[in-house]
Protein backbone atom coordinates (compact mmCIF):
# COMPACT_ATOMS: atom_id res chain seq x y z
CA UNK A 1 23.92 -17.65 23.54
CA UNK A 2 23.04 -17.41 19.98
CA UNK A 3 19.56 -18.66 20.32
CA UNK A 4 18.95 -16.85 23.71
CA UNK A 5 19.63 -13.80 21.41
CA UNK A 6 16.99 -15.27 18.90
CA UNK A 7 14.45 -15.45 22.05
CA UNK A 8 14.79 -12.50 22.89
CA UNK A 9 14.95 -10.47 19.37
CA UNK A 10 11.21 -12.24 18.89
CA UNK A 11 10.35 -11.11 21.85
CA UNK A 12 10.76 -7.23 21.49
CA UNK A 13 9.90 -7.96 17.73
CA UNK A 14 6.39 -9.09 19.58
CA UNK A 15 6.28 -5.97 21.68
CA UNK A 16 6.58 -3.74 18.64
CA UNK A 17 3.39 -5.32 17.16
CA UNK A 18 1.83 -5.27 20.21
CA UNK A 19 2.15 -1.36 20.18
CA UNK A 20 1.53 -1.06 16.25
CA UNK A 21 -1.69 -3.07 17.25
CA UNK A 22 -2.60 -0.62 19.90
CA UNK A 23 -2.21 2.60 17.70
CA UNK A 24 -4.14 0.57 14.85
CA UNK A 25 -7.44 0.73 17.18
CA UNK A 26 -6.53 4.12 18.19
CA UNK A 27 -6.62 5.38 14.16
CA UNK A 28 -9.45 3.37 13.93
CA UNK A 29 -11.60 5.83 16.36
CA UNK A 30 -10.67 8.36 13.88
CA UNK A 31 -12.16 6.40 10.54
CA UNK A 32 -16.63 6.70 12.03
CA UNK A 33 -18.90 8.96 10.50
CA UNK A 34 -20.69 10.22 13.95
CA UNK A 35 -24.06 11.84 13.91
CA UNK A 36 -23.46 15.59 14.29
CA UNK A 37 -25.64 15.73 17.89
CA UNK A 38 -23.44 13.07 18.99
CA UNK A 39 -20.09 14.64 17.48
CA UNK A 40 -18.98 16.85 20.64
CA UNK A 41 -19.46 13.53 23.01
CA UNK A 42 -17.74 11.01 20.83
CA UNK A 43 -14.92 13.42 20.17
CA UNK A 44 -14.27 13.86 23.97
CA UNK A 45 -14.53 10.04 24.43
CA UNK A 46 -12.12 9.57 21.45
CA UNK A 47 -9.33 11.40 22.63
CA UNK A 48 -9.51 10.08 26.20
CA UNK A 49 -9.40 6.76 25.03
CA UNK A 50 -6.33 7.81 22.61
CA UNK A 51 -4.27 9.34 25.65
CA UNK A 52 -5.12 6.36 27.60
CA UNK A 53 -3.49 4.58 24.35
CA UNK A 54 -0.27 6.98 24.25
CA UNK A 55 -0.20 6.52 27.46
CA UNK A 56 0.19 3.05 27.04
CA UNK A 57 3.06 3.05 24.34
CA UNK A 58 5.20 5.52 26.48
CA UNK A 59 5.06 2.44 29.00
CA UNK A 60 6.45 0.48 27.28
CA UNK A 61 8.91 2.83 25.91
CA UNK A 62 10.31 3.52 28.82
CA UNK A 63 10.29 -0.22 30.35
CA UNK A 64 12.58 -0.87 26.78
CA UNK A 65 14.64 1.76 28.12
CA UNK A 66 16.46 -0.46 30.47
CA UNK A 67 17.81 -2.63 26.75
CA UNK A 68 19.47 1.14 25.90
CA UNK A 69 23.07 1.06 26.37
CA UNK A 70 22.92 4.84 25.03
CA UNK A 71 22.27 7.27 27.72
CA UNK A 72 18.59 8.27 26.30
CA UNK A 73 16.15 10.36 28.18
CA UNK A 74 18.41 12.03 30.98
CA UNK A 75 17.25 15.21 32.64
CA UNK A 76 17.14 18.21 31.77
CA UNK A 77 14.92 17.25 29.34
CA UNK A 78 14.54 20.41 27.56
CA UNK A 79 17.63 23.23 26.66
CA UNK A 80 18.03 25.59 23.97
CA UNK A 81 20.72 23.78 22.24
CA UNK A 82 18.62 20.41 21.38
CA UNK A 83 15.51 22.65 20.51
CA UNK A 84 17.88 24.84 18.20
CA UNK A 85 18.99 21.62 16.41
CA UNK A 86 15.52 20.25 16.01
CA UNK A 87 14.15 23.17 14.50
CA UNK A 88 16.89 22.95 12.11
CA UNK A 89 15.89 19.59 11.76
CA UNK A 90 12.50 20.51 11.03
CA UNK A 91 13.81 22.56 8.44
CA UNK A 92 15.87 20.34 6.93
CA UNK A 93 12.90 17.88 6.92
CA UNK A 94 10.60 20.93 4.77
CA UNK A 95 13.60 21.56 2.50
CA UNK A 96 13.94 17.30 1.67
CA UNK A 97 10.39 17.49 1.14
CA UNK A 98 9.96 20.34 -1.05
CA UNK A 99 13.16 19.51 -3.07
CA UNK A 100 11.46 15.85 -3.75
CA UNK A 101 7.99 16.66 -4.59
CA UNK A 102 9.12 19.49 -6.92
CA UNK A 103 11.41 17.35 -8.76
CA UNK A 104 10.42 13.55 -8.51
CA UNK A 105 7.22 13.87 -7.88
CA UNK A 106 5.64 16.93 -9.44
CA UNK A 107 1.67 16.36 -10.10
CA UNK A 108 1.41 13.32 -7.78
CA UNK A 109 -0.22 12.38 -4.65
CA UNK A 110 0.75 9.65 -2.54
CA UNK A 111 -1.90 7.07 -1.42
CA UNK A 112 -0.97 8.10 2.24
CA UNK A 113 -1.55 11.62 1.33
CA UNK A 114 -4.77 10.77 -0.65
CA UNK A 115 -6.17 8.45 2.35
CA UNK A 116 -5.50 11.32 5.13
CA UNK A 117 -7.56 14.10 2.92
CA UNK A 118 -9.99 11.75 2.67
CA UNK A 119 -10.33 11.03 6.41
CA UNK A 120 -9.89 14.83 6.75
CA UNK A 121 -13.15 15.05 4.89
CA UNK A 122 -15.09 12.48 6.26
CA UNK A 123 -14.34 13.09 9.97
CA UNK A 124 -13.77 16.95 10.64
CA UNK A 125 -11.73 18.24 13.40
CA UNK A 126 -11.42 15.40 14.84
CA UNK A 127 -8.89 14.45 11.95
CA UNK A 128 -6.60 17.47 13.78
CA UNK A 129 -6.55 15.52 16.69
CA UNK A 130 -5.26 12.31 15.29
CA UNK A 131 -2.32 14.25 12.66
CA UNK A 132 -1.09 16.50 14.70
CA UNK A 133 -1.06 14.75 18.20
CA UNK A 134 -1.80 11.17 18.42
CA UNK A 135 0.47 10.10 14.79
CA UNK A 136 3.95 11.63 16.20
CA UNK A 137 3.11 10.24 19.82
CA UNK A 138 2.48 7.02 18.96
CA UNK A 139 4.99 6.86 15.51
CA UNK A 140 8.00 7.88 16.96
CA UNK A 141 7.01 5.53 20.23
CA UNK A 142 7.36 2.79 18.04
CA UNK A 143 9.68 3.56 15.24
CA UNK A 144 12.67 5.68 17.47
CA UNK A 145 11.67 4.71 20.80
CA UNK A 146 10.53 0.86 20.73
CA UNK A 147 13.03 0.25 17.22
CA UNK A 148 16.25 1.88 19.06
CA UNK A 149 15.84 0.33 22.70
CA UNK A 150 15.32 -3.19 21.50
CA UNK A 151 17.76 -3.33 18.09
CA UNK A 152 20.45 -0.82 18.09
CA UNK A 153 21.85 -0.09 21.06
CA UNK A 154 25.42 -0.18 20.73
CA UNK A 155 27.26 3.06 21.28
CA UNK A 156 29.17 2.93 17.33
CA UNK A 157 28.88 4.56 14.75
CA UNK A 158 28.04 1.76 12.32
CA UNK A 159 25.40 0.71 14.64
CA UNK A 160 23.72 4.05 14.32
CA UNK A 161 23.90 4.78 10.65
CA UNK A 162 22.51 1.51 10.24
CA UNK A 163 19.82 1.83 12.43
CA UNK A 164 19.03 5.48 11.17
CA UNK A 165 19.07 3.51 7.37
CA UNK A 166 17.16 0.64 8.28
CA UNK A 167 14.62 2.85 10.37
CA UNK A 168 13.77 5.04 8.09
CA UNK A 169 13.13 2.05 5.74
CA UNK A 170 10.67 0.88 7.56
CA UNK A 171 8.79 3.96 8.31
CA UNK A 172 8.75 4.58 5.08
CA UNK A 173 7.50 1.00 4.31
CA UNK A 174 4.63 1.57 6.64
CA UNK A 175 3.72 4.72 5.01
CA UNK A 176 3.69 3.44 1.80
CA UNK A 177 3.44 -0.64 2.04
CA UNK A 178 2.63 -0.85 -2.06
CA UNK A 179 6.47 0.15 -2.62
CA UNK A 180 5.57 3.43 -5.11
CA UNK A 181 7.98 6.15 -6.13
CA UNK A 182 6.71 8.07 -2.99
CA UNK A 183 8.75 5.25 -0.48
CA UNK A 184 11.96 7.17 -0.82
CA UNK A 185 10.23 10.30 0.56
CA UNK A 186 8.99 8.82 3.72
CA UNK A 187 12.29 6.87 3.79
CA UNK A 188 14.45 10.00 3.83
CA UNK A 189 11.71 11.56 6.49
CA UNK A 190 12.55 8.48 8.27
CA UNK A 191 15.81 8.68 8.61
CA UNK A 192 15.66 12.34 9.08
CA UNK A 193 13.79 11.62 12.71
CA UNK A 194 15.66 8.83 13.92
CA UNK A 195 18.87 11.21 13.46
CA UNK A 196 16.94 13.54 15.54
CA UNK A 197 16.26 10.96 17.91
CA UNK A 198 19.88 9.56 18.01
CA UNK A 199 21.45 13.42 18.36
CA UNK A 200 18.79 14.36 21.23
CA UNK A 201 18.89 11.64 23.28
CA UNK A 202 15.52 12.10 23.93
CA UNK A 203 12.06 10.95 22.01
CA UNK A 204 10.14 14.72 22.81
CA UNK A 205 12.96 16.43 20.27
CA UNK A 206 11.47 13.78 17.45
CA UNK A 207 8.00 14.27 18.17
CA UNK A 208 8.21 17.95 18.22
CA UNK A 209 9.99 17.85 14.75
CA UNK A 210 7.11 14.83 13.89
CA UNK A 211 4.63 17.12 15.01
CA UNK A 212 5.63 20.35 13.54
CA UNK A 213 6.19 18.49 10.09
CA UNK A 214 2.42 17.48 10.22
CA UNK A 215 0.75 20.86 11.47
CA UNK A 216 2.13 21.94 8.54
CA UNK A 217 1.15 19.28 5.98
């Protein structure tokens, strides 16, 4: 039993990579310096290829859903009460980050933050695109989505304050894989979205908060 469990922890860890590999190409159609007279066609053929990508991930979200003992992604999808709470926890989210730049990190850039203005420079409009849609998509695919259906599933609450701690660690890692004084900021953005997640029941609630947070950035 105990090595079945082993199996099939690899498994889903191999699945997880599988999608971080897939939204590594997609960021990757982001990084080319196009000729302007080619510009309008590549950025067409760019996000086609990145829906086609999303696409993809939500797949095999919601084939992991069936590993979910929590009852995630039950219709009605959408009411007022889960959008209320996710605009406060887009607010919360501003407040966290505000608080922590002004205090801990006052006069410093992250090397995330310095890597996306530099893509923003380099690549236009297109760098919209990529922010504001296809990062939440595919993030919070793979950190809430992918993370929660395949390793935390048990209806507890040590099981979700763990996973809430442990995901936001590792978003936060991946953010900031060089371990600077900027890791706790992602970490507590982290863990700020997979409470989302876990309160909603429903991956749209963390995107929109994802997605909100980064139109604003």
């Amino acid at each position: 039993m105990f090595m079945k469990k082993i199996i099939s922890n690899l498994i889903h860890a191999l699945y997880i990579f599988f999608a971080f590999f897939i939204y590594t190409l997609l960021q990757l159609l982001y990084f080319f310096r196009i000729p302007k007279t080619w510009q309008p066609l590549y950025n067409i053929l760019a996000v086609a290829i990145s829906l086609v990508g999303v696409l993809l991930l939500a797949y095999l979200y919601y084939k992991g859903l069936k590993h979910q003992k929590l009852p995630f992604n039950n219709k009605p999808h959408w009411d007022i009460k889960r959008i209320l709470f996710s605009l406060g926890m887009f607010i919360l989210l501003i407040v966290c980050q505000v608080v922590m730049i002004k205090f801990f990190y006052a006069n410093h850039i992250s090397a995330n933050q310095k890597e996306l203005i530099h893509m923003q420079q380099r690549v236009g409009s297109l760098f919209k695109v990529l922010v504001i849609l296809v990062a939440p998509f595919c993030e919070e695919i793979i950190f809430r989505g992918l993370f929660f259906n395949y390793f935390f599933t048990q209806d507890n609450i040590y099981s979700k304050i763990f996973g809430i701690i442990i995901n936001g660690f590792l978003f936060a890692w991946l953010h900031d894989p060089t371990f600077s004084i900027f890791i706790y900021l992602y970490w507590v953005m982290g863990m700020i979205l997979a409470f989302t997640y876990l309160q909603t029941k429903d991956l749209r609630y963390s995107i929109l908060v994802h997605m909100l947070n980064n139109m604003l950035g």
